[in-house]
C-alpha atoms as a PDB file:
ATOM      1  CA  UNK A   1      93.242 126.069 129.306  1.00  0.00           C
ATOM      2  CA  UNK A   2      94.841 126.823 126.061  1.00  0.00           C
ATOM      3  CA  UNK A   3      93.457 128.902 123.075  1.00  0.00           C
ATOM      4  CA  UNK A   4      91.729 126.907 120.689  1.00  0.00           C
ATOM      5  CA  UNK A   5      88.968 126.152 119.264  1.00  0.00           C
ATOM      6  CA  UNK A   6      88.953 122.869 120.497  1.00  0.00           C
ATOM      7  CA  UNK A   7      90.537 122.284 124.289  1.00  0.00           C
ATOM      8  CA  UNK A   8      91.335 118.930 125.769  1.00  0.00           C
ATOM      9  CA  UNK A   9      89.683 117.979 128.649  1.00  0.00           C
ATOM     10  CA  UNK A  10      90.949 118.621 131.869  1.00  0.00           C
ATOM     11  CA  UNK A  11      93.816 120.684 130.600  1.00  0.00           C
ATOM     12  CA  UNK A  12      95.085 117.318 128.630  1.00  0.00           C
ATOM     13  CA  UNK A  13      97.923 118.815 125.974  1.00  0.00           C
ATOM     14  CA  UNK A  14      97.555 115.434 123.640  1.00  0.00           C
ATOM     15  CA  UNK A  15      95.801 115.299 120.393  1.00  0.00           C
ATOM     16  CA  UNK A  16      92.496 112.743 120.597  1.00  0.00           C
ATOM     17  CA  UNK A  17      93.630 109.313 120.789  1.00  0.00           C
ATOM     18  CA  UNK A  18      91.405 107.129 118.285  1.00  0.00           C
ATOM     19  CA  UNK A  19      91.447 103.374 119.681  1.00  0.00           C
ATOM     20  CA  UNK A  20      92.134 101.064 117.240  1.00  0.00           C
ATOM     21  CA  UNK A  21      89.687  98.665 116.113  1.00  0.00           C
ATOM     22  CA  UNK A  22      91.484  95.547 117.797  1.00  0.00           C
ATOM     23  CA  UNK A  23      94.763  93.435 118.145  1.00  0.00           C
ATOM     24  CA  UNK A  24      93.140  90.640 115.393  1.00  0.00           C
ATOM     25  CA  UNK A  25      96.664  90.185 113.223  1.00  0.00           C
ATOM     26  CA  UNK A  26      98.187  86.639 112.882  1.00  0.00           C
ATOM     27  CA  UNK A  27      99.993  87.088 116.550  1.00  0.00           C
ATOM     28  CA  UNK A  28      98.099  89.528 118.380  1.00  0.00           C
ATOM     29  CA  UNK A  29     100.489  90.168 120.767  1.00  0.00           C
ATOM     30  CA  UNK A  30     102.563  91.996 118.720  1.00  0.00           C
ATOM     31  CA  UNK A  31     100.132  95.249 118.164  1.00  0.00           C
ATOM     32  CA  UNK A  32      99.256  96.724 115.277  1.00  0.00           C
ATOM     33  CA  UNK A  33     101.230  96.167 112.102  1.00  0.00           C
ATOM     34  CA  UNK A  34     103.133  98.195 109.506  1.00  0.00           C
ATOM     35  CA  UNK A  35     102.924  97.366 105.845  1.00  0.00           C
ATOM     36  CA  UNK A  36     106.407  96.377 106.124  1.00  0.00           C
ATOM     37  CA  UNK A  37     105.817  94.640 109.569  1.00  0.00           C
ATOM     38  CA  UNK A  38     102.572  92.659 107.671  1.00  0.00           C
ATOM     39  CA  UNK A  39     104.331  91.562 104.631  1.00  0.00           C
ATOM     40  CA  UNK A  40     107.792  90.054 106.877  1.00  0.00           C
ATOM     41  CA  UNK A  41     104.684  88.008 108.255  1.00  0.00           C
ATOM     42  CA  UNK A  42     103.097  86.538 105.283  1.00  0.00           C
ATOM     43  CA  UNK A  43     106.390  85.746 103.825  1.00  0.00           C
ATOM     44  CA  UNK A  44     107.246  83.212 106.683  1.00  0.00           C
ATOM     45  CA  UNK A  45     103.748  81.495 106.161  1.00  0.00           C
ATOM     46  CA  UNK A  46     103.032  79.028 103.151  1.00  0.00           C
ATOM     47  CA  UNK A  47     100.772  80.635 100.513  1.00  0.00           C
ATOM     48  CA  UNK A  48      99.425  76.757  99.382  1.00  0.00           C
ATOM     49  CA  UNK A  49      98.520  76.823 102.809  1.00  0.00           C
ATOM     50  CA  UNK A  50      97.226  79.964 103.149  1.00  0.00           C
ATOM     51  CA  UNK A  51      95.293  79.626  99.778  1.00  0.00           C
ATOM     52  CA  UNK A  52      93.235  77.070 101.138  1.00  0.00           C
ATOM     53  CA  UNK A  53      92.160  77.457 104.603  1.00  0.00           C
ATOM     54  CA  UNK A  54      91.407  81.286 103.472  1.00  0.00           C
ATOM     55  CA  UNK A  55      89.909  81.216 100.420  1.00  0.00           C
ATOM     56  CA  UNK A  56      87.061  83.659 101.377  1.00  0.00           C
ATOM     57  CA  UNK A  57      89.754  86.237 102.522  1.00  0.00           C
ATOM     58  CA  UNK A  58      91.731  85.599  99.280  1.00  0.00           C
ATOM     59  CA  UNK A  59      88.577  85.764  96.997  1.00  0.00           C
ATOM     60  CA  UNK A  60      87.658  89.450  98.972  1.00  0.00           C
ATOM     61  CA  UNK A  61      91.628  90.995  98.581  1.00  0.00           C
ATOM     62  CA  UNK A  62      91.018  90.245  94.872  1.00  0.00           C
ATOM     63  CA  UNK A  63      87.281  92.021  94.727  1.00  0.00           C
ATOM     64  CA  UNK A  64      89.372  94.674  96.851  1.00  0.00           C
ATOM     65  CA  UNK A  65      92.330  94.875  94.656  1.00  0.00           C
ATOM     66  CA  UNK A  66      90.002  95.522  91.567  1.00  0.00           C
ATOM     67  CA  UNK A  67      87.707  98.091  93.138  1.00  0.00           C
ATOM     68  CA  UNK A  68      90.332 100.260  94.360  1.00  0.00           C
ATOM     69  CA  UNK A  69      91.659 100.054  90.607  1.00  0.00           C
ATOM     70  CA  UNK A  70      88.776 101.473  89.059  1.00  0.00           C
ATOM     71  CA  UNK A  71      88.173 104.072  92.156  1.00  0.00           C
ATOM     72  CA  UNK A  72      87.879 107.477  91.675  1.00  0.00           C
ATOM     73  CA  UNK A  73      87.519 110.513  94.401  1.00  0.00           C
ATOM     74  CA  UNK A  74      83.920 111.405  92.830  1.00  0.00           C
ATOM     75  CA  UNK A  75      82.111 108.126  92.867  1.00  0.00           C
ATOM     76  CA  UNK A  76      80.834 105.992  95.265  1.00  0.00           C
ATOM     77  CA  UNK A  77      82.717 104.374  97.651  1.00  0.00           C
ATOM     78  CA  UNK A  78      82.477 100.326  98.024  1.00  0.00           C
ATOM     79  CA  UNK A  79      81.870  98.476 100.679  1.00  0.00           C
ATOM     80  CA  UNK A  80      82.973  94.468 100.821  1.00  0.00           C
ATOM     81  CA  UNK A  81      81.564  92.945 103.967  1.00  0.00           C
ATOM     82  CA  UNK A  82      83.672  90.528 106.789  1.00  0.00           C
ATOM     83  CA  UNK A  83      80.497  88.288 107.879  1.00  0.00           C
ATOM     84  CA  UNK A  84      81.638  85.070 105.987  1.00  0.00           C
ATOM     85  CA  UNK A  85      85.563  85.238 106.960  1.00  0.00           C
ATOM     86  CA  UNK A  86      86.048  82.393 109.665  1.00  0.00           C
ATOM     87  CA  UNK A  87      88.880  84.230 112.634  1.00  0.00           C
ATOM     88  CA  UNK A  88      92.122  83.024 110.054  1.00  0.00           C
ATOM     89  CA  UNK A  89      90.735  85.105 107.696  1.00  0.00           C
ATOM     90  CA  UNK A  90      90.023  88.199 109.710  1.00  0.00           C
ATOM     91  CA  UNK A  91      93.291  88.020 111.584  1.00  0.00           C
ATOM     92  CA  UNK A  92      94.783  87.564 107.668  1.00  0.00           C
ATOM     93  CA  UNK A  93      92.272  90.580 106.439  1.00  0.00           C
ATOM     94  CA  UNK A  94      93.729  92.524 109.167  1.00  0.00           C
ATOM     95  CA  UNK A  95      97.524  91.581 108.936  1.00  0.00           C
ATOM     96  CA  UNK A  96      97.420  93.157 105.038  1.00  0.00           C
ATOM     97  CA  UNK A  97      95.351  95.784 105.697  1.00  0.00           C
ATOM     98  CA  UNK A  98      97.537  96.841 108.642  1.00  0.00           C
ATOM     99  CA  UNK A  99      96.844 100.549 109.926  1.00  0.00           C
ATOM    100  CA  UNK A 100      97.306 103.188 108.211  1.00  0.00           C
ATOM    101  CA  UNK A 101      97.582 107.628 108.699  1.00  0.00           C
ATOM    102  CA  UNK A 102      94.033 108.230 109.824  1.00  0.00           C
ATOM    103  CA  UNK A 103      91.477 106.677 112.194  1.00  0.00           C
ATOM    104  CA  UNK A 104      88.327 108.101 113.201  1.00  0.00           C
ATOM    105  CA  UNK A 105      85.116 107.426 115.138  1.00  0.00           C
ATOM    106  CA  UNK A 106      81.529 108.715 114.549  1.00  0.00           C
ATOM    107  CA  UNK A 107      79.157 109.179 117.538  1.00  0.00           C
ATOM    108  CA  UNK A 108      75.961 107.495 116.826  1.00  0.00           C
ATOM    109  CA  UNK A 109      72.511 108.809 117.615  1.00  0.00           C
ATOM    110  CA  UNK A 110      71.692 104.944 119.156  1.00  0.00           C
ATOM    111  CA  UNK A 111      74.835 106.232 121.327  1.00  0.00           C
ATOM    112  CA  UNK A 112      77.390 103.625 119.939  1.00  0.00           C
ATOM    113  CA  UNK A 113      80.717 104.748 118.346  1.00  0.00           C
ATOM    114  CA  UNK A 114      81.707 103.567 114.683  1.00  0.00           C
ATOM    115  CA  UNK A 115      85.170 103.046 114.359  1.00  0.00           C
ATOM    116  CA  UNK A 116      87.210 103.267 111.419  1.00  0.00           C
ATOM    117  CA  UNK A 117      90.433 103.019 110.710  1.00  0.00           C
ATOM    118  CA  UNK A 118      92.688 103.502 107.146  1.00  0.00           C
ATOM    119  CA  UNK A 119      94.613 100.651 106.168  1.00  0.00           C
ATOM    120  CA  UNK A 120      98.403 101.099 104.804  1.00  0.00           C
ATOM    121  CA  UNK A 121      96.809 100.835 101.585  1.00  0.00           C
ATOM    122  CA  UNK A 122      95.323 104.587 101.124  1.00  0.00           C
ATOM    123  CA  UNK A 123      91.995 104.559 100.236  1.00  0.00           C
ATOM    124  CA  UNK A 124      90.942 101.236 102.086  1.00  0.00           C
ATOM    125  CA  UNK A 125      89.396 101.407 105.108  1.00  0.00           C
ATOM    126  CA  UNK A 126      87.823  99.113 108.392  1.00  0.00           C
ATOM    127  CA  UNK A 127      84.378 100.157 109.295  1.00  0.00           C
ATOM    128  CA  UNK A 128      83.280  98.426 112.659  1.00  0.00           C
ATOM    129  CA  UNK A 129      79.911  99.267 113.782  1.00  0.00           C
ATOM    130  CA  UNK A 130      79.999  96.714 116.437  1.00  0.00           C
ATOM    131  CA  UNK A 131      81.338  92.945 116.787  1.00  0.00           C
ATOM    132  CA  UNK A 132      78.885  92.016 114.300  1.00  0.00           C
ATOM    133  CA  UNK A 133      79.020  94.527 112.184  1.00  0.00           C
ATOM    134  CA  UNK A 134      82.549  95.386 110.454  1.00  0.00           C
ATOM    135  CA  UNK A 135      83.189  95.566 106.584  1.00  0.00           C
ATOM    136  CA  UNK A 136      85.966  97.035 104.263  1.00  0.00           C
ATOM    137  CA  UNK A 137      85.583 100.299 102.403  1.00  0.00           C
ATOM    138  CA  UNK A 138      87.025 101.600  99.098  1.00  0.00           C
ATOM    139  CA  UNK A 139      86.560 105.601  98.507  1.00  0.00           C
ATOM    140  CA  UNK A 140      88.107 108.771  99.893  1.00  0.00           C
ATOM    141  CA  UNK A 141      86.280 108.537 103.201  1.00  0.00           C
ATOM    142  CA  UNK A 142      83.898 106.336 104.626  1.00  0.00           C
ATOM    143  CA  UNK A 143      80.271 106.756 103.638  1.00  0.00           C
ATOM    144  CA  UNK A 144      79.399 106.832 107.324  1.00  0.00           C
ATOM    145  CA  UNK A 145      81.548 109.906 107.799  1.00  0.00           C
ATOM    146  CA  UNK A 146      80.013 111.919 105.435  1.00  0.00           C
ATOM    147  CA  UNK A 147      76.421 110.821 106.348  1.00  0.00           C
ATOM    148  CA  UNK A 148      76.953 111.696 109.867  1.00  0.00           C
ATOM    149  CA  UNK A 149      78.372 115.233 108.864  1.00  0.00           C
ATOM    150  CA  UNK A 150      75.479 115.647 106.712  1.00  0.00           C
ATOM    151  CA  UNK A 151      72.195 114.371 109.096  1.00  0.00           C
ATOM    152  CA  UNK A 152      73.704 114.607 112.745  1.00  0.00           C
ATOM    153  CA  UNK A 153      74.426 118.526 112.618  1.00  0.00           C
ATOM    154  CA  UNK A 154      72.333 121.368 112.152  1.00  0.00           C
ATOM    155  CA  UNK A 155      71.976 123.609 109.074  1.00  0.00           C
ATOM    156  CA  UNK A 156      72.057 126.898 110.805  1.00  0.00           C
ATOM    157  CA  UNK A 157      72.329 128.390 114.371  1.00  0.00           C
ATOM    158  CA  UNK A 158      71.851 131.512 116.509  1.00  0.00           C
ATOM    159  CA  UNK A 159      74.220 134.233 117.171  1.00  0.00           C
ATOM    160  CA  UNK A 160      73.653 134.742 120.984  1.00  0.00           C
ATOM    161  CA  UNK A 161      74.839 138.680 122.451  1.00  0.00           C
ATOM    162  CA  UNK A 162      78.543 138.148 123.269  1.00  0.00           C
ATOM    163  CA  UNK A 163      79.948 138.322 126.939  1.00  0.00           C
ATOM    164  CA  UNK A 164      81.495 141.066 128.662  1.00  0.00           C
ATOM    165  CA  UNK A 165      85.616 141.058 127.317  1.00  0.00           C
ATOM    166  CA  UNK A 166      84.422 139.386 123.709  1.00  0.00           C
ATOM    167  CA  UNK A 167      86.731 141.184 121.273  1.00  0.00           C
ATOM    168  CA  UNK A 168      85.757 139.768 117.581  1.00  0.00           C
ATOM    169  CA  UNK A 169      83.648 136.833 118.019  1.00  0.00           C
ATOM    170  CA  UNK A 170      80.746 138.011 116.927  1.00  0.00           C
ATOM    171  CA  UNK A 171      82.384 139.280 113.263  1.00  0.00           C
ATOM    172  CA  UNK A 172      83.722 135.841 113.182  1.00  0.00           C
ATOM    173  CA  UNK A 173      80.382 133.575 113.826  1.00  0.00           C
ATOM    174  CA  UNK A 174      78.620 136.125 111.457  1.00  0.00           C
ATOM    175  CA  UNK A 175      80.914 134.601 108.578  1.00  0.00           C
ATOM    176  CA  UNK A 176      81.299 131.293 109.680  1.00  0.00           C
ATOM    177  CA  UNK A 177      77.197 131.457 109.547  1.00  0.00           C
ATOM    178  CA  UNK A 178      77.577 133.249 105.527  1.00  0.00           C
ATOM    179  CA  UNK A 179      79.908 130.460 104.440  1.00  0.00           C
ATOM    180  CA  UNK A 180      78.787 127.250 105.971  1.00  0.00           C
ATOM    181  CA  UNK A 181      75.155 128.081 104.734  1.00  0.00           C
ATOM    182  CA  UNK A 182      76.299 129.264 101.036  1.00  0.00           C
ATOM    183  CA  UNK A 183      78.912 126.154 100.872  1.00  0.00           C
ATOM    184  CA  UNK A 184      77.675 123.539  98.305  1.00  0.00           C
ATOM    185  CA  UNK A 185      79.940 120.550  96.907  1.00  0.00           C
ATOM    186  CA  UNK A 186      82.407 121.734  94.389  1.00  0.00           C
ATOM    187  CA  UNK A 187      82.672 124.600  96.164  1.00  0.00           C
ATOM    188  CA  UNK A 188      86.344 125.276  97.287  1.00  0.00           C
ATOM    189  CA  UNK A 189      86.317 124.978 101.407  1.00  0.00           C
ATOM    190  CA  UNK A 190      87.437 128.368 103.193  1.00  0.00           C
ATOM    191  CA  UNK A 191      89.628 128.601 106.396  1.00  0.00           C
ATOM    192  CA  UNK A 192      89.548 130.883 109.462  1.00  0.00           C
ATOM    193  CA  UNK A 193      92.684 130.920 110.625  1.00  0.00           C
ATOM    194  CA  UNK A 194      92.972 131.315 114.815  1.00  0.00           C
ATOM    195  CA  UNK A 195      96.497 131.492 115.049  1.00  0.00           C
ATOM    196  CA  UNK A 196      96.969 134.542 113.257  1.00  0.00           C
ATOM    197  CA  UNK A 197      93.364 136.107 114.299  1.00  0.00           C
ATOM    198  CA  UNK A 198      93.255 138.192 117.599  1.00  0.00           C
ATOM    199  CA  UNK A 199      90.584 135.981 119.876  1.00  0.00           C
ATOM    200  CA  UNK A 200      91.007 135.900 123.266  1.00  0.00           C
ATOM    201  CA  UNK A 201      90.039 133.070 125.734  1.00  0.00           C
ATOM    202  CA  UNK A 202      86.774 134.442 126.174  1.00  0.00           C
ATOM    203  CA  UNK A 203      86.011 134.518 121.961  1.00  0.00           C
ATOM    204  CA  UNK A 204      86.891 131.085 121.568  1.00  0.00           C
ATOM    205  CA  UNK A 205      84.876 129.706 125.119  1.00  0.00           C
ATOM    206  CA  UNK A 206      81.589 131.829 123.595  1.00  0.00           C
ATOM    207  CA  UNK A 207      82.579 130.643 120.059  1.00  0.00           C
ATOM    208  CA  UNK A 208      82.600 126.646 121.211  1.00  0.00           C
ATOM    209  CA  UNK A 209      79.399 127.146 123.268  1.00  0.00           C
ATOM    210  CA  UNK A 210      77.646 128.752 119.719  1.00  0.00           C
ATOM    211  CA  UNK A 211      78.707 125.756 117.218  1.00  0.00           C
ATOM    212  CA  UNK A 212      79.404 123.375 119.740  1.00  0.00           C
ATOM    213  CA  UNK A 213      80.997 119.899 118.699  1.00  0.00           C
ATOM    214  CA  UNK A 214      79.631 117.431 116.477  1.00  0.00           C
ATOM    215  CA  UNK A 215      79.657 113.741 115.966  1.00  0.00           C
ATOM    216  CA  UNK A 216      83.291 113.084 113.806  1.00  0.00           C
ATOM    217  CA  UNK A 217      86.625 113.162 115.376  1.00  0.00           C
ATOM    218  CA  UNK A 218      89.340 112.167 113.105  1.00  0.00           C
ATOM    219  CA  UNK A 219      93.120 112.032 113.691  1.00  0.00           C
ATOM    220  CA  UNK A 220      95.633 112.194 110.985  1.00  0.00           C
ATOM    221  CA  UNK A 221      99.189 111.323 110.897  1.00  0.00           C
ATOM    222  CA  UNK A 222      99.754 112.103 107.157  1.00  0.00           C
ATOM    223  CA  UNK A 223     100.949 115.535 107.489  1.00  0.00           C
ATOM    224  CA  UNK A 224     102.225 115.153 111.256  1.00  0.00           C
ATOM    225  CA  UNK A 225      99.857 115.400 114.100  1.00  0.00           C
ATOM    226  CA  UNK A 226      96.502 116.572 113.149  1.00  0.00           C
ATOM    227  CA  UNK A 227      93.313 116.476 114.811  1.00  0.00           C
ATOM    228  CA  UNK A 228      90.023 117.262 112.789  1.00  0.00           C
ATOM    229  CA  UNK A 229      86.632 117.591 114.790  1.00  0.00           C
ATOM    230  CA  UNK A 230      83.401 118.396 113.308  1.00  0.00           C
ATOM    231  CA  UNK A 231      81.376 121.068 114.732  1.00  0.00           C
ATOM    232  CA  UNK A 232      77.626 121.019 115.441  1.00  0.00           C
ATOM    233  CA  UNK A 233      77.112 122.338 112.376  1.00  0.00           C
ATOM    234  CA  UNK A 234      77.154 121.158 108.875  1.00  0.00           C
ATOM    235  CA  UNK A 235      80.098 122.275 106.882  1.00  0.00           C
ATOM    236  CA  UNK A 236      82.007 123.468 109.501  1.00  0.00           C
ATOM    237  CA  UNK A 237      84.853 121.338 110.546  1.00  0.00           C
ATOM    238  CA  UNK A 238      87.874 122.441 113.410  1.00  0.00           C
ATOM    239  CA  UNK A 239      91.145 121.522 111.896  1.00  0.00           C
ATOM    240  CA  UNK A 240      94.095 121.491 114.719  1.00  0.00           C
ATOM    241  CA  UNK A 241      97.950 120.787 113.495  1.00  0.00           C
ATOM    242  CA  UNK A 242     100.445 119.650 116.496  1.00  0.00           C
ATOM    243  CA  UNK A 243     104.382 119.597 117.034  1.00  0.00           C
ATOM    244  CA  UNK A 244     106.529 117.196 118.532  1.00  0.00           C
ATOM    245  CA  UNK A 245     105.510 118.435 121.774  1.00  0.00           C
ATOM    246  CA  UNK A 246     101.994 118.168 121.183  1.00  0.00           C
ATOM    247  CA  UNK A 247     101.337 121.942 121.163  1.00  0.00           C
ATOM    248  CA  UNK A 248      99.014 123.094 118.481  1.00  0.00           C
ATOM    249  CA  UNK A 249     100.856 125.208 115.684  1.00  0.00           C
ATOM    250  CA  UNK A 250      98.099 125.456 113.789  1.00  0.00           C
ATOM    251  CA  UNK A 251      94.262 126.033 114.727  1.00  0.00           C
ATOM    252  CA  UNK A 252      91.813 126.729 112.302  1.00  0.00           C
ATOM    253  CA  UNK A 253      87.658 126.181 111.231  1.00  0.00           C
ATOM    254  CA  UNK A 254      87.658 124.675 107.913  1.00  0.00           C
ATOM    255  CA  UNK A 255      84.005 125.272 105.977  1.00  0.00           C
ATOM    256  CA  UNK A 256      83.079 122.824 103.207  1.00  0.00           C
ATOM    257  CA  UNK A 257      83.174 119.116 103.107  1.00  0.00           C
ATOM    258  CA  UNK A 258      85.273 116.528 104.745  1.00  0.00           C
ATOM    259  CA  UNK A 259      88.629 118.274 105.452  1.00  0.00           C
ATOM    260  CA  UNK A 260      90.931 116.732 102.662  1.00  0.00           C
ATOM    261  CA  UNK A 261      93.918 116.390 105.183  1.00  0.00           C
ATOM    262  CA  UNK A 262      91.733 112.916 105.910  1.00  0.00           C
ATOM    263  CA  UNK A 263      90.794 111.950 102.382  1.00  0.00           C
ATOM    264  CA  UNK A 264      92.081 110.023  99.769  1.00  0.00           C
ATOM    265  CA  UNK A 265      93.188 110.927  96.370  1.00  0.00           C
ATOM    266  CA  UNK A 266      93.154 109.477  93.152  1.00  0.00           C
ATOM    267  CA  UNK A 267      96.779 109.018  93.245  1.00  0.00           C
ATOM    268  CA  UNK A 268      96.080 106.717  96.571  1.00  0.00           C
ATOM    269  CA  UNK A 269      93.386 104.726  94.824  1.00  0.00           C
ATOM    270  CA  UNK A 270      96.229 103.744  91.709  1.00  0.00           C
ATOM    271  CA  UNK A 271      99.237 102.928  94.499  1.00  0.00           C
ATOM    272  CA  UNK A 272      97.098 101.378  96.374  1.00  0.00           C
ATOM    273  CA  UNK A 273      95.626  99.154  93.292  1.00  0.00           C
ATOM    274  CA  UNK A 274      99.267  98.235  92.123  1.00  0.00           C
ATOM    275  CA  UNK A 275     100.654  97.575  95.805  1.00  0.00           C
ATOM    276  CA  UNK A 276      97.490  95.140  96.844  1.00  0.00           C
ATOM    277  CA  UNK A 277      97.763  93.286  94.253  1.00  0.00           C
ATOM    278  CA  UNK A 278     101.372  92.645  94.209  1.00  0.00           C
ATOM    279  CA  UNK A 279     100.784  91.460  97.771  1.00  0.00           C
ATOM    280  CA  UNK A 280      98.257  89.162  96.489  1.00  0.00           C
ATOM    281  CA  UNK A 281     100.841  87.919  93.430  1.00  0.00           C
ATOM    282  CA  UNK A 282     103.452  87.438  95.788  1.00  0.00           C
ATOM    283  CA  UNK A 283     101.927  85.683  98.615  1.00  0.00           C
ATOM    284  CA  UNK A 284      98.800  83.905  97.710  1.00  0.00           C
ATOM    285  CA  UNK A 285      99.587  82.599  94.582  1.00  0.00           C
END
């Protein structure tokens, strides 16, 4: 088992893999599409064509294209549901939204897993609560991630006497404790850094056991390989960065909100804005 505060199980070395949401592009045998890959795709297809047999999906990339525009990091996200798209227009939703750096799922309390994933277009997201259930999402995160980070972890916990060979564990859940219950929004989020701290195998097993895991696991491939897990409790996030090799260079507890490795920016919402709709100029009109 390596050091961490997060291990794989059964010795596994790879980060979390985050299945995607499903193979629903135009030709679903290909796998999951690139923004590049999507647009060779609608440029073979006739957009007359196109513009009638998927109006609804048409009509939605427009609603889309002007609520990312006006999207900023502090308001609300927006949500644009998939229930009246026939299976054209979901496999067409899905060919331009294509998938993007970071996917995620949420652990339910019913005991279902919502599964998200970013599109190419930063700051767009797929939401799939089940087959039924699956909508598009304009904001730095999804809604759901931040609810489930907020009402599916606790606000405090215990500091339990620490093991025989514990060297600074105890020092280190006594400020995790300080900061995670004097964090509010706005608040810049503070990092414990574990690969420069001295914490041996038997800090970080006692550590786990005292915050446990959460309900979030997100994977990022924006700034390479990262892995971010929330912790069983609320404002405290683990934050893993990998090499090529999968080993973990960088292992760290983040404390404040959603780790912005997985958020979007303003920037994203504007690129985003100007690239969807010259998708929508250039192939549905």
């Amino acid at each position: 088992m390596k050091a961490g505060f997060w291990t794989a199980p059964e010795g596994a070395e790879q980060p979390i893999n985050v299945f995607p949401i499903g193979d629903e592009n135009l030709n679903a045998a290909s796998g999951s599409l690139t923004a590049a890959g999507a647009l060779v795709k609608l440029a073979k297809l006739d957009s007359a064509e196109l513009a009638r047999i998927c109006s609804n999906a048409i009509e939605l990339l427009s609603k889309v294209a002007a609520a990312i525009a006006s999207q900023k990091a502090d308001m609300p996200t927006q949500l644009f549901r998939l229930g009246n798209l026939n299976d054209l227009e979901r496999k067409l939703i899905a060919d331009v939204m294509g998938e993007g750096e970071v996917a995620a799922v949420v652990a339910l309390p019913d005991g279902s897993l919502a599964q998200i994933q970013e599109s190419v277009l930063a700051g767009i997201w797929r939401v799939r609560l089940d087959a039924n259930h699956e909508y598009l999402e304009v904001g730095p995160i999804p809604e759901i991630v931040k609810r489930a980070a907020a009402d599916l972890t606790a606000a405090d916990f215990e500091i339990g006497q620490a093991p025989e060979g514990a060297m600074n564990v105890l020092p280190v859940l006594a400020e995790i404790r300080e900061r995670a219950l004097a964090w509010r929004p706005g608040i810049r989020s503070q990092i414990i850094n574990f690969t420069l701290l001295p914490m041996s195998l038997v800090d970080m097993s006692f550590l786990q056991d005292t915050i446990k895991n959460g309900p979030i696991q997100l994977a990022s491939r924006g700034y390479g390989s990262c892995r971010v897990l929330s912790t069983g409790i609320r404002n405290v996030w683990s934050v893993q960065f990998f090499n090529a090799m999968d080993a973990i260079i960088l292992d760290t507890l983040e404390v404040g909100g959603v780790p912005t490795v997985a958020i979007a920016a303003d920037e994203d919402f504007e690129d985003s804005a100007e690239r969807l709709q010259e998708i929508i100029e250039a192939y549905f009109k």
